[in-house]
PDB file of N, CA and C in Angstrom:
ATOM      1  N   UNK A   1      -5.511 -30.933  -3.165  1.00  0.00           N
ATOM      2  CA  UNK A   1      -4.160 -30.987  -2.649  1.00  0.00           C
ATOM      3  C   UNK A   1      -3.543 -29.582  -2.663  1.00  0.00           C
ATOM      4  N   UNK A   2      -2.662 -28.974  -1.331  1.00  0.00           N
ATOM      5  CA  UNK A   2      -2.411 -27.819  -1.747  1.00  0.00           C
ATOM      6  C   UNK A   2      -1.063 -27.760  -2.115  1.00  0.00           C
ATOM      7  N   UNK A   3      -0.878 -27.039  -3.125  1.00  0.00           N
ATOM      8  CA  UNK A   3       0.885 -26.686  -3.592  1.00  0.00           C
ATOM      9  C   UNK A   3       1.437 -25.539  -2.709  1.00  0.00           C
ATOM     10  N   UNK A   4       1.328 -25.353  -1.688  1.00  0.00           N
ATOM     11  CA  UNK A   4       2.565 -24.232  -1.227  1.00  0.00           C
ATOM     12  C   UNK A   4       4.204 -24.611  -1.438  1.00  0.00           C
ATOM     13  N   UNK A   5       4.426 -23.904  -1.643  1.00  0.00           N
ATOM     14  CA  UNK A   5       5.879 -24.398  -1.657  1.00  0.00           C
ATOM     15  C   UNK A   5       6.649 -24.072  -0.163  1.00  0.00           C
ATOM     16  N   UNK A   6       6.178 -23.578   0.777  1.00  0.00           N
ATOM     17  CA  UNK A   6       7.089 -23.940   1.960  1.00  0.00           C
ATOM     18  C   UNK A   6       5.886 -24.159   2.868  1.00  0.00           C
ATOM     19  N   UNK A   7       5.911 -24.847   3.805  1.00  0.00           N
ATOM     20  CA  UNK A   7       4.807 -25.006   4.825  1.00  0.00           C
ATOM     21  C   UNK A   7       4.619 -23.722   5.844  1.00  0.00           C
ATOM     22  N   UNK A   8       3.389 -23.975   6.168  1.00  0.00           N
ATOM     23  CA  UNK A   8       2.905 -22.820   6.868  1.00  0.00           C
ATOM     24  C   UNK A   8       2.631 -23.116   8.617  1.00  0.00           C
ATOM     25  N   UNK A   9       2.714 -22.200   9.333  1.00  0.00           N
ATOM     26  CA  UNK A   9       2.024 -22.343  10.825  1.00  0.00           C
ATOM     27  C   UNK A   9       1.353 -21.130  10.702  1.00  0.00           C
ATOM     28  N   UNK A  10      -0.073 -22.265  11.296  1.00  0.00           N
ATOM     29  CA  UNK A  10      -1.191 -21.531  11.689  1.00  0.00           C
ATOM     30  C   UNK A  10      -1.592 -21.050  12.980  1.00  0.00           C
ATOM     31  N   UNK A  11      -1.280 -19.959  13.088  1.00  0.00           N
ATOM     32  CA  UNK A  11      -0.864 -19.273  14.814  1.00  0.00           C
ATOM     33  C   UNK A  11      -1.746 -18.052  14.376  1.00  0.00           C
ATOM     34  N   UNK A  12      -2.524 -17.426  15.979  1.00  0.00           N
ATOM     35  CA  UNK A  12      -3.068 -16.589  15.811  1.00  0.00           C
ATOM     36  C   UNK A  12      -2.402 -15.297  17.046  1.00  0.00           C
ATOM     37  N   UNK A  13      -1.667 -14.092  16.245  1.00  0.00           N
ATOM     38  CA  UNK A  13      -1.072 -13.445  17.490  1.00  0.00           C
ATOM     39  C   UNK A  13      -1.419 -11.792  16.874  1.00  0.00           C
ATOM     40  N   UNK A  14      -1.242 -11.206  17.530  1.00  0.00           N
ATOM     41  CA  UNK A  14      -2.044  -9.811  17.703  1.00  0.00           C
ATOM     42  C   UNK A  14      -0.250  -9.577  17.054  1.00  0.00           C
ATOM     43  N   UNK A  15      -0.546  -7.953  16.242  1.00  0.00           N
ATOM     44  CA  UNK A  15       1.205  -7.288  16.239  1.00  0.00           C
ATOM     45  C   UNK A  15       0.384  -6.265  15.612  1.00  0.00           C
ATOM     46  N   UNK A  16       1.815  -5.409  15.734  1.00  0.00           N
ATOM     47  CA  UNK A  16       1.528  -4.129  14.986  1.00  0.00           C
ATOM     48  C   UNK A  16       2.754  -4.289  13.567  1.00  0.00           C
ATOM     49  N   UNK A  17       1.901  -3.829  12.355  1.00  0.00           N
ATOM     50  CA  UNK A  17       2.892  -3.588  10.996  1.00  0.00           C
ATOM     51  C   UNK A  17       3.028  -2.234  10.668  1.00  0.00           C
ATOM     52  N   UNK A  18       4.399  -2.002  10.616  1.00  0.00           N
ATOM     53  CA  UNK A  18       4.533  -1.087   9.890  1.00  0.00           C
ATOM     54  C   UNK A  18       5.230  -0.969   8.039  1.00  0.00           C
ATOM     55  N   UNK A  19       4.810  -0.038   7.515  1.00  0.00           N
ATOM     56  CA  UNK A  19       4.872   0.184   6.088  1.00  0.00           C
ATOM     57  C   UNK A  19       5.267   1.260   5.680  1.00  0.00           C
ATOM     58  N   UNK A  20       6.522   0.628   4.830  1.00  0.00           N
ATOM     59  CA  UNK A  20       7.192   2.039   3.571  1.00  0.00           C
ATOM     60  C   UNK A  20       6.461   1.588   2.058  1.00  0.00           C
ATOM     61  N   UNK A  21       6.194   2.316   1.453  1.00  0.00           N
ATOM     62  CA  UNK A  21       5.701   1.566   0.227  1.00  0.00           C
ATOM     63  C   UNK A  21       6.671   2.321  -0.538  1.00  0.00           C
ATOM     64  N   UNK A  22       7.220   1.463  -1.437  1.00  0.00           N
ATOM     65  CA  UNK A  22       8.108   1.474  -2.693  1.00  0.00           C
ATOM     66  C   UNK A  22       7.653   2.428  -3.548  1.00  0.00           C
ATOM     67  N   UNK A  23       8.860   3.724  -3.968  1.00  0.00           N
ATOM     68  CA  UNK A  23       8.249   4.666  -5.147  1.00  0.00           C
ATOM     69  C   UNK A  23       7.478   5.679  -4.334  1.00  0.00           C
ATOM     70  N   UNK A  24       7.280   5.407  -2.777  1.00  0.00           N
ATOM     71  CA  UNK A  24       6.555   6.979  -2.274  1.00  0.00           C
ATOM     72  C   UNK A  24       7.339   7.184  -0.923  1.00  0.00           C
ATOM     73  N   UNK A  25       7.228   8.321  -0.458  1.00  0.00           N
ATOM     74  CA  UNK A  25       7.306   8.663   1.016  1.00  0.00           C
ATOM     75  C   UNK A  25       6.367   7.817   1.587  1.00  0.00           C
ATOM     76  N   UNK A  26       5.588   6.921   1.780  1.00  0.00           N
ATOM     77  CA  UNK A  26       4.394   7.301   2.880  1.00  0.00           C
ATOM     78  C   UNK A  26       4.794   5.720   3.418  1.00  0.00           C
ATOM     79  N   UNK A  27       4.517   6.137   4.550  1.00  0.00           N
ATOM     80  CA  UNK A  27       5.084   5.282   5.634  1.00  0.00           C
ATOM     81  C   UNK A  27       3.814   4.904   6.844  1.00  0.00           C
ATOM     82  N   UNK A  28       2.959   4.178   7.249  1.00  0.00           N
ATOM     83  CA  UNK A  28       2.239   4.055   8.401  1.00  0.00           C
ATOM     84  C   UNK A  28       2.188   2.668   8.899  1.00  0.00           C
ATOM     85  N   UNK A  29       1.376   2.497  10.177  1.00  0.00           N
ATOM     86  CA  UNK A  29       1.427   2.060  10.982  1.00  0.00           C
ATOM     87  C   UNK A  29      -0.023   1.303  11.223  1.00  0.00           C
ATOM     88  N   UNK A  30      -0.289   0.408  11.519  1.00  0.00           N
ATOM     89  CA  UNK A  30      -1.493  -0.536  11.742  1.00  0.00           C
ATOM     90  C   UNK A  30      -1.644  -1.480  12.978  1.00  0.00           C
ATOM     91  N   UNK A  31      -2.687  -2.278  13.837  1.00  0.00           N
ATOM     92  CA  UNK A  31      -3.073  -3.292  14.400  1.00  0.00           C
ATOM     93  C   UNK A  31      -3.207  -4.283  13.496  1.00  0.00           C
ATOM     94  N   UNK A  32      -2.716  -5.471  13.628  1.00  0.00           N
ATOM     95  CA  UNK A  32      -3.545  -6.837  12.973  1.00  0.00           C
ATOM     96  C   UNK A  32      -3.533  -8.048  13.707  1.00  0.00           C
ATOM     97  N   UNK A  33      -3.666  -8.982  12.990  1.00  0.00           N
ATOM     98  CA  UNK A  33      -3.905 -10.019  14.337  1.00  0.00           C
ATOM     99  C   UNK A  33      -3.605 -11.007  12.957  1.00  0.00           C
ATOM    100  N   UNK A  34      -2.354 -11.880  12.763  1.00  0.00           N
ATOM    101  CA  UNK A  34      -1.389 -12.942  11.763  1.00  0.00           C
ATOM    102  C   UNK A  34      -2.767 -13.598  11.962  1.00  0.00           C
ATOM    103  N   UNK A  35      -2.586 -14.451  10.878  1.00  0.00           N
ATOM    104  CA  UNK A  35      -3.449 -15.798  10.816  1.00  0.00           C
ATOM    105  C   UNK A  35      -2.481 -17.364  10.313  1.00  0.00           C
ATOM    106  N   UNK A  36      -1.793 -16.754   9.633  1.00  0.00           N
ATOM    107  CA  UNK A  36      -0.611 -17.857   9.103  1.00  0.00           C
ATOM    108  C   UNK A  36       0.561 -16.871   8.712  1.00  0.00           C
ATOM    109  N   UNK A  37       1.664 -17.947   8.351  1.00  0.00           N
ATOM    110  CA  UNK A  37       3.187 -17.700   8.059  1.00  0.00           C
ATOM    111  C   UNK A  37       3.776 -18.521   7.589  1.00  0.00           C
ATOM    112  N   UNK A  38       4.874 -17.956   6.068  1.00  0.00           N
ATOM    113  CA  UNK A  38       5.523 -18.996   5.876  1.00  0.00           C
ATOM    114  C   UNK A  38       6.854 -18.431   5.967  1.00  0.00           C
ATOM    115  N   UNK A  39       7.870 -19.307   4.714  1.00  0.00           N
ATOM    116  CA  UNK A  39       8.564 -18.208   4.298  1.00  0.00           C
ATOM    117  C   UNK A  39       8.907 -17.623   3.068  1.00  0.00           C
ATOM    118  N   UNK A  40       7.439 -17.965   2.513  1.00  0.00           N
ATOM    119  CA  UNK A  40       6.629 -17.810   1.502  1.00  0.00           C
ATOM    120  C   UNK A  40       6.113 -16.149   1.379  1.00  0.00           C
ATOM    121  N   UNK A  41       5.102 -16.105   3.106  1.00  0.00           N
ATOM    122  CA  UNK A  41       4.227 -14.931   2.853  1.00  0.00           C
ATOM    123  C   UNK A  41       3.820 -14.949   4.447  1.00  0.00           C
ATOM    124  N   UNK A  42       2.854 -14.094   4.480  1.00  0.00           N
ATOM    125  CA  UNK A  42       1.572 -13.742   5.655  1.00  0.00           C
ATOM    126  C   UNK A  42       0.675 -13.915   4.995  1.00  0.00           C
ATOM    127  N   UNK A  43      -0.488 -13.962   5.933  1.00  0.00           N
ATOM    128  CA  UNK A  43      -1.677 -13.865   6.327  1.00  0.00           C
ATOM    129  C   UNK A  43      -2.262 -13.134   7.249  1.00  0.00           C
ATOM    130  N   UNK A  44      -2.589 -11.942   7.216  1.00  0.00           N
ATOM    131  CA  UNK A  44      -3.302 -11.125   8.646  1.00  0.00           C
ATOM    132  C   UNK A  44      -4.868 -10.691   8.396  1.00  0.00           C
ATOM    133  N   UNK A  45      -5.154 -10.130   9.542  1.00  0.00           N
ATOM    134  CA  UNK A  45      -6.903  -9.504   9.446  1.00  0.00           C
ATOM    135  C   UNK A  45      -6.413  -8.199  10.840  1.00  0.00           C
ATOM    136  N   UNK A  46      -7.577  -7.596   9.576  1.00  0.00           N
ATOM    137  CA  UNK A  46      -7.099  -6.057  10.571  1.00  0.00           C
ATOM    138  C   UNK A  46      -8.524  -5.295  10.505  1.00  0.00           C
ATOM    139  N   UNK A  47      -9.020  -4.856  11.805  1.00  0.00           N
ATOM    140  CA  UNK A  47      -9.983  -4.408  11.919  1.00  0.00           C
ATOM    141  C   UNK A  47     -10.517  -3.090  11.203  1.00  0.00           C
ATOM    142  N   UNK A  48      -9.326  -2.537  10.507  1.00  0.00           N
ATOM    143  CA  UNK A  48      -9.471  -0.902   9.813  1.00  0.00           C
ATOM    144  C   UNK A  48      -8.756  -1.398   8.550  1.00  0.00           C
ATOM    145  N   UNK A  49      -9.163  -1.037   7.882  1.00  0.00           N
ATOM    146  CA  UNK A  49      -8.865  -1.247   5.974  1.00  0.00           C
ATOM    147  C   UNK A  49      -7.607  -0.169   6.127  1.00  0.00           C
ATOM    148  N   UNK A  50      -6.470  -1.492   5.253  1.00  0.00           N
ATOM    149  CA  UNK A  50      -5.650  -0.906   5.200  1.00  0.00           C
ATOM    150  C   UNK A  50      -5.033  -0.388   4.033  1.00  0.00           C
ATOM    151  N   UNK A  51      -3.904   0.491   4.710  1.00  0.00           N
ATOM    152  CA  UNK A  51      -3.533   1.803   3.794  1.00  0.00           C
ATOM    153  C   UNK A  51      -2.932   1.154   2.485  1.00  0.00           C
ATOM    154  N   UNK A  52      -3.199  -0.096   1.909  1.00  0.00           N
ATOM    155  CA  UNK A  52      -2.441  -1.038   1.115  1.00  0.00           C
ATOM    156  C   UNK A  52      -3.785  -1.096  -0.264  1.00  0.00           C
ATOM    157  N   UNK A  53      -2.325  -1.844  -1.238  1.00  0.00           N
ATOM    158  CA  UNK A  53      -3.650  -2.073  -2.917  1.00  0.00           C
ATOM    159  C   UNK A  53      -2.825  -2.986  -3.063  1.00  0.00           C
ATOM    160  N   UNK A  54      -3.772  -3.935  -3.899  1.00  0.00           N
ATOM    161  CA  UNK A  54      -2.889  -5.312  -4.512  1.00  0.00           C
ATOM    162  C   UNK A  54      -1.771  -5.075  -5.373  1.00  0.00           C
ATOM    163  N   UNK A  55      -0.634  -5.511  -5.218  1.00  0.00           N
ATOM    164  CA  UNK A  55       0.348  -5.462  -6.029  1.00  0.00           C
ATOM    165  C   UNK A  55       1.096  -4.441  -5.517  1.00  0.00           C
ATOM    166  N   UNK A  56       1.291  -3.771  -4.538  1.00  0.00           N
ATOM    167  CA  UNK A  56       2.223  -2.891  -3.585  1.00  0.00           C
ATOM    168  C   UNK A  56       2.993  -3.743  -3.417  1.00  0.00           C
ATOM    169  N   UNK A  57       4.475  -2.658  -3.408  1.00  0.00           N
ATOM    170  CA  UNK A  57       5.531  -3.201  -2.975  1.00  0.00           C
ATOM    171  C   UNK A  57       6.026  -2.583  -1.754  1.00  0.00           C
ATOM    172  N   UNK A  58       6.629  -3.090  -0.838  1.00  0.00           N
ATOM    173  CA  UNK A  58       6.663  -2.161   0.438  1.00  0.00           C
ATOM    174  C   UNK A  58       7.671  -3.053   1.645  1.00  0.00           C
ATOM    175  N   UNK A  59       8.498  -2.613   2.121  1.00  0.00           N
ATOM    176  CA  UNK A  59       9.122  -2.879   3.226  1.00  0.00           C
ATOM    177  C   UNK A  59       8.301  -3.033   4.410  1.00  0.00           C
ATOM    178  N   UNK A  60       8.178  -4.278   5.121  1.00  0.00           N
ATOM    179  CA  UNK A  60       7.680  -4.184   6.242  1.00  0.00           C
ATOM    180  C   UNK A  60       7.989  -4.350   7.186  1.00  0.00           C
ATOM    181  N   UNK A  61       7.777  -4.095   8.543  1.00  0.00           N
ATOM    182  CA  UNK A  61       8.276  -4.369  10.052  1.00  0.00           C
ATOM    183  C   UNK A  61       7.391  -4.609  10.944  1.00  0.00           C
ATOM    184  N   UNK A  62       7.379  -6.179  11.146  1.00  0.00           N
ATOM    185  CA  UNK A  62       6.263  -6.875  11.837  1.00  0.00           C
ATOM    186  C   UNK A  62       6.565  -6.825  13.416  1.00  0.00           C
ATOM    187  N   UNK A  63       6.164  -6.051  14.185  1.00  0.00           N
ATOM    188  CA  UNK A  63       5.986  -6.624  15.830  1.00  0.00           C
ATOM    189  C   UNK A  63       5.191  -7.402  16.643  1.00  0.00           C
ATOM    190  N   UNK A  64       5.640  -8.153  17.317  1.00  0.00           N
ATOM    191  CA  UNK A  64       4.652  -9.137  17.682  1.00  0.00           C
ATOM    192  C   UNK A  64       4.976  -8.872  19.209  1.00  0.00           C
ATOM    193  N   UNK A  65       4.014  -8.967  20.297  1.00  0.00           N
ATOM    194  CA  UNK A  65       3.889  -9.006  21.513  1.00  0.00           C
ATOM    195  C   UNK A  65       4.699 -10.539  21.839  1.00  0.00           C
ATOM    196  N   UNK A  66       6.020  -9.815  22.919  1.00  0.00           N
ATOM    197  CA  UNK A  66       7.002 -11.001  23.489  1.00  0.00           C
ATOM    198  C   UNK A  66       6.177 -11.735  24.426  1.00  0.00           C
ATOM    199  N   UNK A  67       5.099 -11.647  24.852  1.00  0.00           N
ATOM    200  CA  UNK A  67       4.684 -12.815  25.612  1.00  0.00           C
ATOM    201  C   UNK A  67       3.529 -13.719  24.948  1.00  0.00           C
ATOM    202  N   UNK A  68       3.234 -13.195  23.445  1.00  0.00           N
ATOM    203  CA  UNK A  68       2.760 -14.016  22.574  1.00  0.00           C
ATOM    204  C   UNK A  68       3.212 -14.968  21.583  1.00  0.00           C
ATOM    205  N   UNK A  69       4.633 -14.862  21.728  1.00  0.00           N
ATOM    206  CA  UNK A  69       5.517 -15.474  20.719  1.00  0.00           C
ATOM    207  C   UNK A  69       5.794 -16.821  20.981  1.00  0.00           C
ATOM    208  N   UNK A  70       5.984 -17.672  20.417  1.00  0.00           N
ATOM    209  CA  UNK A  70       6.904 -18.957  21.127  1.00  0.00           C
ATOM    210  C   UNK A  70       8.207 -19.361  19.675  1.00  0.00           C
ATOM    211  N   UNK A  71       8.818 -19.583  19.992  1.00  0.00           N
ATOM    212  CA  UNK A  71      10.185 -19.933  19.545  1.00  0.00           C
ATOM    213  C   UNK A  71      10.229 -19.720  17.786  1.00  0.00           C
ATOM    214  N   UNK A  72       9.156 -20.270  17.168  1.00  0.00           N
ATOM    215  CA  UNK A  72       8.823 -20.509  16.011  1.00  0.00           C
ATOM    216  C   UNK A  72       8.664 -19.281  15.208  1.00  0.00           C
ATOM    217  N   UNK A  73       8.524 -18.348  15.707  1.00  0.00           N
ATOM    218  CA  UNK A  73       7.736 -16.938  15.784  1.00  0.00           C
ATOM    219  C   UNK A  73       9.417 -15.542  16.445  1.00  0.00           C
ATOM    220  N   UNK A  74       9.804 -14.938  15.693  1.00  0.00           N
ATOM    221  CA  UNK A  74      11.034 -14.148  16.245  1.00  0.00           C
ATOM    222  C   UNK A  74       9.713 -12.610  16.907  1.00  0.00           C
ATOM    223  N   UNK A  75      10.401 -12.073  17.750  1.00  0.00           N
ATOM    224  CA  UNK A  75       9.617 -10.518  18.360  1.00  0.00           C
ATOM    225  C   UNK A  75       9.106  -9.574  17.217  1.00  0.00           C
ATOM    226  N   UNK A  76      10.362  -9.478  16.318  1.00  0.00           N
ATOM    227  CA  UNK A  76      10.247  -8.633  15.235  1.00  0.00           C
ATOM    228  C   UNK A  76      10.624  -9.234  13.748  1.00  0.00           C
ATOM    229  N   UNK A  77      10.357  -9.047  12.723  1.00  0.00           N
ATOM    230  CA  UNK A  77      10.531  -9.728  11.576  1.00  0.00           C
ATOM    231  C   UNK A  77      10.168  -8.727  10.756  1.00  0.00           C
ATOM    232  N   UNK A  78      10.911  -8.668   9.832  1.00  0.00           N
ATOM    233  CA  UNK A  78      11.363  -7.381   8.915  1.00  0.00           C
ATOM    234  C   UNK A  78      11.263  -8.086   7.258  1.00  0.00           C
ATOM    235  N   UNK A  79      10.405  -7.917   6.674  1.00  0.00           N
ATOM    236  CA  UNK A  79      10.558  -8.230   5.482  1.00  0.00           C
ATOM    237  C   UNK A  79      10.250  -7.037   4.015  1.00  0.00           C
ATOM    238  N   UNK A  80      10.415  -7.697   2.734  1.00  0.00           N
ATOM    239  CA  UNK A  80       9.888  -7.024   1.204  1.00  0.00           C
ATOM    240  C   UNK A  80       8.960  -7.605   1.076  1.00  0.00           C
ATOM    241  N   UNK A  81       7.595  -7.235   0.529  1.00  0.00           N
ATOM    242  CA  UNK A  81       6.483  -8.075   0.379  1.00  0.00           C
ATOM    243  C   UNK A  81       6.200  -7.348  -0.496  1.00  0.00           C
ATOM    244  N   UNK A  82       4.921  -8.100  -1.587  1.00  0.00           N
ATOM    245  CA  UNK A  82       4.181  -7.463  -2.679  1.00  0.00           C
ATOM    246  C   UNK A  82       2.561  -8.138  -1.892  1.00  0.00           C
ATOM    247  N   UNK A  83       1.845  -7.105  -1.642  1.00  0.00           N
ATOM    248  CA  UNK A  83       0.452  -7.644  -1.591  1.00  0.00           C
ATOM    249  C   UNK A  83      -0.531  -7.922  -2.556  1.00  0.00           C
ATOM    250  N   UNK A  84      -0.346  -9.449  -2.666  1.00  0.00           N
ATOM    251  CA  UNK A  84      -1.634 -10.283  -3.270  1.00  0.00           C
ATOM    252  C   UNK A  84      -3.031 -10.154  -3.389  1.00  0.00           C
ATOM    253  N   UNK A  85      -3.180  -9.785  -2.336  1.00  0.00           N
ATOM    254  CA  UNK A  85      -4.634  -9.286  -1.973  1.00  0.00           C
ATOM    255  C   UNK A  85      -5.337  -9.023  -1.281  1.00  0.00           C
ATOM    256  N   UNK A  86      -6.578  -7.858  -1.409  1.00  0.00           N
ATOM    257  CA  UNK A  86      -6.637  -7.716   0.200  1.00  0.00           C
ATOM    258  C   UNK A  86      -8.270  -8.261   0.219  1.00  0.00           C
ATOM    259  N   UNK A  87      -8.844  -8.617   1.184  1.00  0.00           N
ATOM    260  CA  UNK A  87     -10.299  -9.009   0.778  1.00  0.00           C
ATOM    261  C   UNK A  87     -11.153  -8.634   1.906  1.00  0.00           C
ATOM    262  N   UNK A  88     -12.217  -8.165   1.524  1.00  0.00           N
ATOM    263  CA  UNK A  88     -12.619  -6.938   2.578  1.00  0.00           C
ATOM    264  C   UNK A  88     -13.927  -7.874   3.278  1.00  0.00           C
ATOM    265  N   UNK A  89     -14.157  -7.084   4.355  1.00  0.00           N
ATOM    266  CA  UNK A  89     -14.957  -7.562   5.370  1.00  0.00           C
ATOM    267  C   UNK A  89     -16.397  -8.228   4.964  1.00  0.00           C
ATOM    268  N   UNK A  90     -16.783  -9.164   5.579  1.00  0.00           N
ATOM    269  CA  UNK A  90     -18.050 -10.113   5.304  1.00  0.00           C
ATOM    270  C   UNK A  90     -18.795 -10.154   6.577  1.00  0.00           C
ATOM    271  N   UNK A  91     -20.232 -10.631   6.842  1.00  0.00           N
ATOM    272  CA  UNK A  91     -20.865 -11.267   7.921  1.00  0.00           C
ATOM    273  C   UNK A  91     -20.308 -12.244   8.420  1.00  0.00           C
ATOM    274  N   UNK A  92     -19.738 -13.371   8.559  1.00  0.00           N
ATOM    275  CA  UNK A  92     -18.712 -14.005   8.701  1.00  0.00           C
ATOM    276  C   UNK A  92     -17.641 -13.559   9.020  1.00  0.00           C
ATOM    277  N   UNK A  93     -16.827 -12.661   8.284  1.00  0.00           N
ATOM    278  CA  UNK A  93     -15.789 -12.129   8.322  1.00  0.00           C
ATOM    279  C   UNK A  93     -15.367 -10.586   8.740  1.00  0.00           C
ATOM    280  N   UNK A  94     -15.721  -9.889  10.077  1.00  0.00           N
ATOM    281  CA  UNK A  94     -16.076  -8.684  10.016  1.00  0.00           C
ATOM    282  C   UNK A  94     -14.631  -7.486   9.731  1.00  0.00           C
ATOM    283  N   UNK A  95     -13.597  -8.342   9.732  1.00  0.00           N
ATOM    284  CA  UNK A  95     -12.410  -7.555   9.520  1.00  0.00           C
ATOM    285  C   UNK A  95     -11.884  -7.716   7.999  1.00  0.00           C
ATOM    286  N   UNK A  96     -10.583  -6.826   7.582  1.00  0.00           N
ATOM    287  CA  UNK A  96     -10.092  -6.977   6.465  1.00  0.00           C
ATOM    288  C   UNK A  96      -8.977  -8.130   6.191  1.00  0.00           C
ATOM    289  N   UNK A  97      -8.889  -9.012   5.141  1.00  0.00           N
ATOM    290  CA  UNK A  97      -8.092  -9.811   4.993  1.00  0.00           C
ATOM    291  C   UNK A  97      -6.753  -9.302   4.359  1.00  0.00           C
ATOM    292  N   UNK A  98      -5.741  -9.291   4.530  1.00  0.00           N
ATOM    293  CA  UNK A  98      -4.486  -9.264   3.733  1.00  0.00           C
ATOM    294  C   UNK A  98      -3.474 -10.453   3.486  1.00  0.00           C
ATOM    295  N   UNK A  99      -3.600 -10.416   2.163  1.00  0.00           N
ATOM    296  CA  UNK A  99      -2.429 -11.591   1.723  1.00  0.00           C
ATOM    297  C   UNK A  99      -0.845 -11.015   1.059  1.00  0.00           C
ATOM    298  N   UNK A 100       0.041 -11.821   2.047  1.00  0.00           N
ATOM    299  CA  UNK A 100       0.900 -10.972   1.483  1.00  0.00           C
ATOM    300  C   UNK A 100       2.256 -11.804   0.921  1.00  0.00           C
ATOM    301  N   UNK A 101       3.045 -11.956   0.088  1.00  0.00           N
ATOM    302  CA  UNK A 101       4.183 -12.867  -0.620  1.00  0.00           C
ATOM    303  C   UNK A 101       4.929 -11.758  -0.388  1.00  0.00           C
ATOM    304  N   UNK A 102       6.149 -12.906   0.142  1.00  0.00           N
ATOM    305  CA  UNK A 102       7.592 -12.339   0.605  1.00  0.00           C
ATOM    306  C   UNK A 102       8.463 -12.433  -0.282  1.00  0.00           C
ATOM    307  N   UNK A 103       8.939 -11.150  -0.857  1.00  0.00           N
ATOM    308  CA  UNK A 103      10.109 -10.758  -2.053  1.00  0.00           C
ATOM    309  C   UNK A 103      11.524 -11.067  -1.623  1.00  0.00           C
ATOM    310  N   UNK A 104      11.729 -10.575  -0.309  1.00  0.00           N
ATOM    311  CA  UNK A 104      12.980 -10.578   0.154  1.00  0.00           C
ATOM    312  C   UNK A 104      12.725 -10.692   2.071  1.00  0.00           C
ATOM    313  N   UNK A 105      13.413 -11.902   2.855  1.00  0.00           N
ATOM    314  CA  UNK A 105      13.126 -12.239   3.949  1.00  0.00           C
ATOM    315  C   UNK A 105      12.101 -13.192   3.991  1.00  0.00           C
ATOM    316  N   UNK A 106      11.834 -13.198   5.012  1.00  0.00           N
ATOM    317  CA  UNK A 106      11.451 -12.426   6.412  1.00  0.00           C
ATOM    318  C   UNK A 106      13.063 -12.772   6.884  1.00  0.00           C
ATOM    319  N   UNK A 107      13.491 -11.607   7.745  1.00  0.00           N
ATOM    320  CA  UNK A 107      14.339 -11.928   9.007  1.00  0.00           C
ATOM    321  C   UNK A 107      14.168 -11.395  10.116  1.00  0.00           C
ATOM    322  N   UNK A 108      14.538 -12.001  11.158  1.00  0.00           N
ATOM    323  CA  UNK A 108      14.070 -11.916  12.667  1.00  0.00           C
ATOM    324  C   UNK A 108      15.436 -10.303  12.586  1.00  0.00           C
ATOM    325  N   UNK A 109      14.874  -9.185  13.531  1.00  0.00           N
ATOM    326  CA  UNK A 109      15.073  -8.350  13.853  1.00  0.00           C
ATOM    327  C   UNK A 109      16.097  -8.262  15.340  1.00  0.00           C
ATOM    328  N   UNK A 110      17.006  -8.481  15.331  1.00  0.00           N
ATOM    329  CA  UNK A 110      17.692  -8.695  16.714  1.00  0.00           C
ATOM    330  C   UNK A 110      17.467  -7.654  17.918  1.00  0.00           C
ATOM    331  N   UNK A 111      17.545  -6.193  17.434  1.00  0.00           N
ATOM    332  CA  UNK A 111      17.807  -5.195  17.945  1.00  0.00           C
ATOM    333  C   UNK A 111      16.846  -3.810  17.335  1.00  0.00           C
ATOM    334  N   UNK A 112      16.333  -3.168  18.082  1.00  0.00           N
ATOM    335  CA  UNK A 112      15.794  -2.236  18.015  1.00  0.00           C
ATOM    336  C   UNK A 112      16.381  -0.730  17.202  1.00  0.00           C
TER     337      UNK A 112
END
């Protein structure tokens, strides 16, 4: 039985994240492709290992392609996350996994 505490949708959409990590300057930019969402956390896979370690804290800014979205899903979504974990590529699995729990948000981004 699973305990999440908020339910999830399992949608698969391409975006780009960007990242401030807490306690440094360093700020970059990535491809991933979501796998789930709550308002709990993410789920993504990203073809290049990312600039992230478990237990980072970091501001993020999720973009998602407007003709991939449907209602459920905002363009942009801006959250605090601590990453859970990241789990690296398999035969099965040729990209990187990231798990990520939401500290503060997610909120949909109105404006650029």
């Amino acid at each position: 039985m699973e305990r999440r505490l908020f339910p999830r949708v399992y949608k698969s959409f391409r975006f780009e994240y960007q990242v401030q990590l807490h306690g440094s300057g360093d700020f970059f930019s990535n491809l991933a492709v979501m796998k789930d969402i709550s308002l709990g956390g993410l789920y993504f896979m990203s073809e290049t290992a990312p600039t992230l370690q478990p237990d980072d804290i970091a501001d993020f800014i999720f973009k998602f392609q407007p003709d991939q979205v449907n209602p459920l899903i905002p363009h942009k979504i801006k959250a605090k996350g601590k990453v859970k974990r990241i789990e690296q590529p398999t035969k099965e699995s040729p990209n990187f996994g990231v798990a990520l729990e939401f500290l503060s948000g997610p909120v949909c981004v109105c404006a650029d």
